[in-house]
Protein backbone atom coordinates (compact mmCIF):
# COMPACT_ATOMS: atom_id res chain seq x y z
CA UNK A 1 77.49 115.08 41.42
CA UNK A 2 74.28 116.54 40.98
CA UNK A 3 73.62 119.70 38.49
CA UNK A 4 71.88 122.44 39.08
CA UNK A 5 67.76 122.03 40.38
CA UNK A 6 65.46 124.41 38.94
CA UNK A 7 62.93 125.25 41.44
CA UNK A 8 59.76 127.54 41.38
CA UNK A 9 58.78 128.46 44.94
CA UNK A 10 55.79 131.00 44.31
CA UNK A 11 54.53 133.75 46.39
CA UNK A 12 56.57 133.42 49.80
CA UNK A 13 57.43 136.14 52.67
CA UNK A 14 60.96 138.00 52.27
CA UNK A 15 61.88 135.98 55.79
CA UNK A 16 60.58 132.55 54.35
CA UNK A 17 63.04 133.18 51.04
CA UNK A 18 65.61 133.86 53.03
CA UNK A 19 65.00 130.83 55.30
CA UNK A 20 64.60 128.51 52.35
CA UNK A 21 68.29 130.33 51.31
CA UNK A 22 70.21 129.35 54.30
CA UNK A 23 68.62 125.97 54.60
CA UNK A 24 69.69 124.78 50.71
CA UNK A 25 73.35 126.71 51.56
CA UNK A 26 73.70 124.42 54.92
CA UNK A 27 72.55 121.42 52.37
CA UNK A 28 75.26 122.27 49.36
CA UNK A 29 78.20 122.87 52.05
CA UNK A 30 77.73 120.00 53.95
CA UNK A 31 77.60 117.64 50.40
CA UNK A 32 81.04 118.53 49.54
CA UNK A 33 82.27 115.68 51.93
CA UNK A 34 80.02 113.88 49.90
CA UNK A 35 81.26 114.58 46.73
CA UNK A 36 79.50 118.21 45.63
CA UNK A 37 76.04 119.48 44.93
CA UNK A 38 75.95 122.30 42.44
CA UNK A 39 72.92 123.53 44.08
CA UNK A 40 69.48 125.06 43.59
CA UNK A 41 68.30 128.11 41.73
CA UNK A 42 65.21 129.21 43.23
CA UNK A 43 62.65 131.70 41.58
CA UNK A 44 59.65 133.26 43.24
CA UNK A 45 57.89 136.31 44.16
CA UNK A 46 58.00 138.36 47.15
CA UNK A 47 54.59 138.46 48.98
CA UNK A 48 53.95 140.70 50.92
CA UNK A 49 55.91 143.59 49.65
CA UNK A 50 59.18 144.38 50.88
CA UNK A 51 62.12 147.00 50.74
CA UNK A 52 65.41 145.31 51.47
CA UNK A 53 67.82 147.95 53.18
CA UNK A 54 71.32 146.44 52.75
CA UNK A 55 74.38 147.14 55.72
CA UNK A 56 76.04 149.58 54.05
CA UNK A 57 76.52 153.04 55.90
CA UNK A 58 74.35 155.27 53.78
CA UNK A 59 71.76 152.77 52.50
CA UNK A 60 68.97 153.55 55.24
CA UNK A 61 68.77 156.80 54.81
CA UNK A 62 67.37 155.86 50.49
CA UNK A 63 64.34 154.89 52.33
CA UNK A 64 62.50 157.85 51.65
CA UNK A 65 59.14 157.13 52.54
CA UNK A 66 57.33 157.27 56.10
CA UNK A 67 56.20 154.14 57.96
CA UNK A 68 52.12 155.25 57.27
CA UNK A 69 52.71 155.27 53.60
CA UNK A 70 54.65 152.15 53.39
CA UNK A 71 52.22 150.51 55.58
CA UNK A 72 49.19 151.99 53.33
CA UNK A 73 50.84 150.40 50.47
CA UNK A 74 51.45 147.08 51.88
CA UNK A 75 55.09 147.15 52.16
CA UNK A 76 57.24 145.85 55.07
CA UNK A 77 60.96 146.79 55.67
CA UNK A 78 63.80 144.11 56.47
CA UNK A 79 67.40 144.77 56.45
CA UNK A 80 69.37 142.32 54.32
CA UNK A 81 72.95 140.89 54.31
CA UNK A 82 73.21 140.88 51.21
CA UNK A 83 75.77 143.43 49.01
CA UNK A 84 74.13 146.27 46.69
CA UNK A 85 72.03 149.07 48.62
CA UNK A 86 68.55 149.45 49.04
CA UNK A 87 65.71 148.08 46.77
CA UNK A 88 61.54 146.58 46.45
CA UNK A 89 60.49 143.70 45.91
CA UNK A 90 57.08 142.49 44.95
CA UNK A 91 54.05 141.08 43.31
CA UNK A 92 54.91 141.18 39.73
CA UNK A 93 58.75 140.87 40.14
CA UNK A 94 61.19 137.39 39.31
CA UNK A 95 63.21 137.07 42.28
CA UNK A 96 66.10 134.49 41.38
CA UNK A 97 67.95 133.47 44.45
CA UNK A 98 70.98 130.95 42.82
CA UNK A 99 72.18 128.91 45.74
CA UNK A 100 75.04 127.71 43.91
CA UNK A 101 78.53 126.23 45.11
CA UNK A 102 80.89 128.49 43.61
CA UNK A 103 84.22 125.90 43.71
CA UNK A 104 82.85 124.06 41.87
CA UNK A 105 82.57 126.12 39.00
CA UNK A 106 86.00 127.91 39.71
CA UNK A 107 83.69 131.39 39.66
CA UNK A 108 85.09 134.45 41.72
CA UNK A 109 82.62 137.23 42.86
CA UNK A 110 82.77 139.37 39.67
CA UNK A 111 82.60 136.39 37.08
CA UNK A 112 79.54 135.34 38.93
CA UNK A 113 78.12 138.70 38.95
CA UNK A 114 79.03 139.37 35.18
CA UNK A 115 77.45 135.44 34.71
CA UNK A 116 73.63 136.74 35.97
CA UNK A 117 73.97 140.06 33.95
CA UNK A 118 74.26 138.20 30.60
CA UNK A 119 71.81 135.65 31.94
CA UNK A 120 69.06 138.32 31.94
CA UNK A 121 70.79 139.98 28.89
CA UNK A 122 70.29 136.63 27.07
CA UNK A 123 66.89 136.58 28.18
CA UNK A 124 65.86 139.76 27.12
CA UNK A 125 67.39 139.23 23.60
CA UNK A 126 64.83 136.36 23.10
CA UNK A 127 61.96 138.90 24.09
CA UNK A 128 63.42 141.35 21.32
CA UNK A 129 64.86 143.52 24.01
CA UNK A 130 68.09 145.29 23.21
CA UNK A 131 69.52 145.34 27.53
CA UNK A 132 72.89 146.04 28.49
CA UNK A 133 75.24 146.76 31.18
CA UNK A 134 76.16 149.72 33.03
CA UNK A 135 80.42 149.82 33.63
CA UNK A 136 79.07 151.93 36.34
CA UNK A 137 76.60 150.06 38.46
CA UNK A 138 75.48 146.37 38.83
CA UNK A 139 72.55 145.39 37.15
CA UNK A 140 70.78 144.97 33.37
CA UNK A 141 69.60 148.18 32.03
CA UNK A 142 67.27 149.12 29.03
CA UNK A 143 68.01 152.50 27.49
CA UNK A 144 69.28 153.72 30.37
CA UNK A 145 66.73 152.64 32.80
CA UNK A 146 66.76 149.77 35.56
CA UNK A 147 65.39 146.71 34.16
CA UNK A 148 67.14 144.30 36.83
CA UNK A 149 68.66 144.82 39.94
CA UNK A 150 70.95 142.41 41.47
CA UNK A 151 72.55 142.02 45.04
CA UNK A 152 74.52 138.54 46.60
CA UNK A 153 76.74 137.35 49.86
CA UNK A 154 78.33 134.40 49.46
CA UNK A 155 79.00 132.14 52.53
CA UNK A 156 81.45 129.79 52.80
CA UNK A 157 81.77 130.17 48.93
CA UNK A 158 77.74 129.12 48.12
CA UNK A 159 75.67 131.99 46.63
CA UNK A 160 72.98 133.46 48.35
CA UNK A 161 70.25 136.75 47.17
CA UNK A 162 70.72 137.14 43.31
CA UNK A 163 68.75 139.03 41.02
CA UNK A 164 65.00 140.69 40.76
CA UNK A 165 63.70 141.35 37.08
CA UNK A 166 60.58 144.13 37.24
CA UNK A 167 58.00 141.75 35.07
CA UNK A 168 54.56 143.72 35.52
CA UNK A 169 55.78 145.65 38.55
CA UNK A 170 54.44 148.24 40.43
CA UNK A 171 56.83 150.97 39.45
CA UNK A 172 55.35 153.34 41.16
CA UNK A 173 56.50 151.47 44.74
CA UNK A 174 60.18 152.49 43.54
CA UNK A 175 59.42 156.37 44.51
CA UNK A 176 59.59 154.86 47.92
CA UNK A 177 63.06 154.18 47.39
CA UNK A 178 66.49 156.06 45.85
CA UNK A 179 66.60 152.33 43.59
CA UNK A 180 69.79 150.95 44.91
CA UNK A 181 71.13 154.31 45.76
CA UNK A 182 71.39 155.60 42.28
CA UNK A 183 70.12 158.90 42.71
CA UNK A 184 68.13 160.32 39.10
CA UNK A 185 67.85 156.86 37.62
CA UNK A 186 64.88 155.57 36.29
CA UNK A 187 63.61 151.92 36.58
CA UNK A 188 61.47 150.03 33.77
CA UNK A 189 60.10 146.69 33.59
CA UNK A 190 58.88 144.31 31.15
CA UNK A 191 55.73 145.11 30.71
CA UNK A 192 56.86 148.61 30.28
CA UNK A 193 58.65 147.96 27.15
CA UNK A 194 57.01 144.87 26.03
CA UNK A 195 52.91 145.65 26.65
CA UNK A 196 50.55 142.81 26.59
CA UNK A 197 53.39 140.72 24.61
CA UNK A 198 55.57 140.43 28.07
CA UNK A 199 56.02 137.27 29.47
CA UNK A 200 54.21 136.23 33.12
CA UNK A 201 56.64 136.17 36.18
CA UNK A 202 57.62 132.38 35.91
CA UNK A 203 58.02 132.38 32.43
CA UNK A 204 60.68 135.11 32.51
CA UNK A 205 62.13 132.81 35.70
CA UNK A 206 62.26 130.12 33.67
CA UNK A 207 63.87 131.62 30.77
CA UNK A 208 66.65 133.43 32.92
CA UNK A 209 67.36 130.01 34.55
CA UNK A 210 67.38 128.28 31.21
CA UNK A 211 70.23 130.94 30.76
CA UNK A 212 72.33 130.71 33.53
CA UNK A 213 72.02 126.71 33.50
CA UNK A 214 73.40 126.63 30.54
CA UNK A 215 76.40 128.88 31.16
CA UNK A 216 77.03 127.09 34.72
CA UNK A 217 77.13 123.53 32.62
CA UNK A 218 79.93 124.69 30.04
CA UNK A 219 81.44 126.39 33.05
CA UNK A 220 81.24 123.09 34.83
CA UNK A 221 82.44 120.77 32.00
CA UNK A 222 85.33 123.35 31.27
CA UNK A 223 86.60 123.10 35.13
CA UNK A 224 86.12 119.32 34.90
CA UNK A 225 88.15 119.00 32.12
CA UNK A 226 91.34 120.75 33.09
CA UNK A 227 91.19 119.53 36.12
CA UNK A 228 91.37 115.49 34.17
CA UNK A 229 94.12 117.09 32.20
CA UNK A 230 96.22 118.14 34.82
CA UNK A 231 95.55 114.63 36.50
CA UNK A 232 96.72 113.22 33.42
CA UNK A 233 99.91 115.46 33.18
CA UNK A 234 100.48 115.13 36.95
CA UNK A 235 100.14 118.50 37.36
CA UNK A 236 99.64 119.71 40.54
């Protein structure tokens, strides 16, 4: 069984991501005749600029700016299967998309959810941030502004979409947007809170994924090992 590749992908187009997505999701369902592939966690940047527009009933209508503005500022529109609401991506932003095969880390929607919040929480905590959750919306948050936003589907029990950390965003792109439908809250970013001391896109990837790696190894080695003592008890 393979663990968990680290991959950085770059600057790609929100189709390509999503192409590179559903190709590595075919790729870990199809190994679990073969004996399992954890999967991939890929991190990149979105390039061009896009706003993601999710299928829920009242998420188009957060898109509050007009097609001549978006196109002045570069930004294209897709809609996304993915859960959450409506949100930007872009230069400047970590995109993490985990492709990961949830069985065989015994993970359920929420743990997995819960598992990328303290990723980035354990991230920030090495860049002397102080982020948190929200009991009342998804995400990280940094004195009560939107640090991270975070937004999956999971098909046929492998992860797909993930999360998006603002590094040295544009903020301003988020007036576009009611940020996932959260109407009066404010988003931040790193450099926002950190200045010139705030790590570059792929570093902040990198440390996030040294995160979650970690926690989806003891995850795996836990599930691993009740599963050999229930073998060895002949439990069923």
């Amino acid at each position: 069984m393979r663990s968990v590749d680290v991959k950085w992908v770059g600057s790609v187009s929100y189709d390509e991501g999503y192409a590179l997505q559903a190709a590595r999701v075919d790729e870990v369902v199809a190994a679990r005749a073969l004996g399992g592939d954890q999967g991939t966690i890929h991190l990149l940047e979105h390039l061009p600029a896009v706003i993601t527009i999710s299928r829920r009933r009242e998420a188009p209508s957060h898109l509050l700016a007009l097609p001549d503005r978006l196109a002045a500022d570069g930004i294209e529109v897709r809609e996304t299967d993915r859960g959450g609401d409506i949100t930007y991506h872009g230069p400047g932003q970590l995109v993490a998309y985990p492709n990961l095969d949830l069985n065989i880390f015994n993970l359920g929607l929420h743990d997995y959810m819960r598992m990328l919040e303290e990723a980035v929480i354990r991230a920030c905590a090495v860049w002397g941030i102080a982020a948190e959750r929200d009991p009342g919306a998804t995400g990280v948050w940094v004195d009560g502004a939107k640090l991270c936003a975070m937004g999956v589907r999971v098909r046929k029990w492998v992860s797909m979409h993930g999360l998006a950390i603002n590094v040295s965003t544009d903020l301003r792109h988020f007036d576009h947007i009611v940020p996932c439908g959260l109407v009066g809250r404010k988003v931040t970013s790193l450099r926002r809170l950190l200045g010139p001391a705030a790590p570059g896109v792929r570093e902040a990837g990198e440390r996030i994924a040294d995160a979650l790696s970690d926690m989806l190894r003891e995850r795996a080695e836990a599930v691993a090992a009740r599963r050999r003592d229930h073998g060895a008890t002949g439990d069923a």
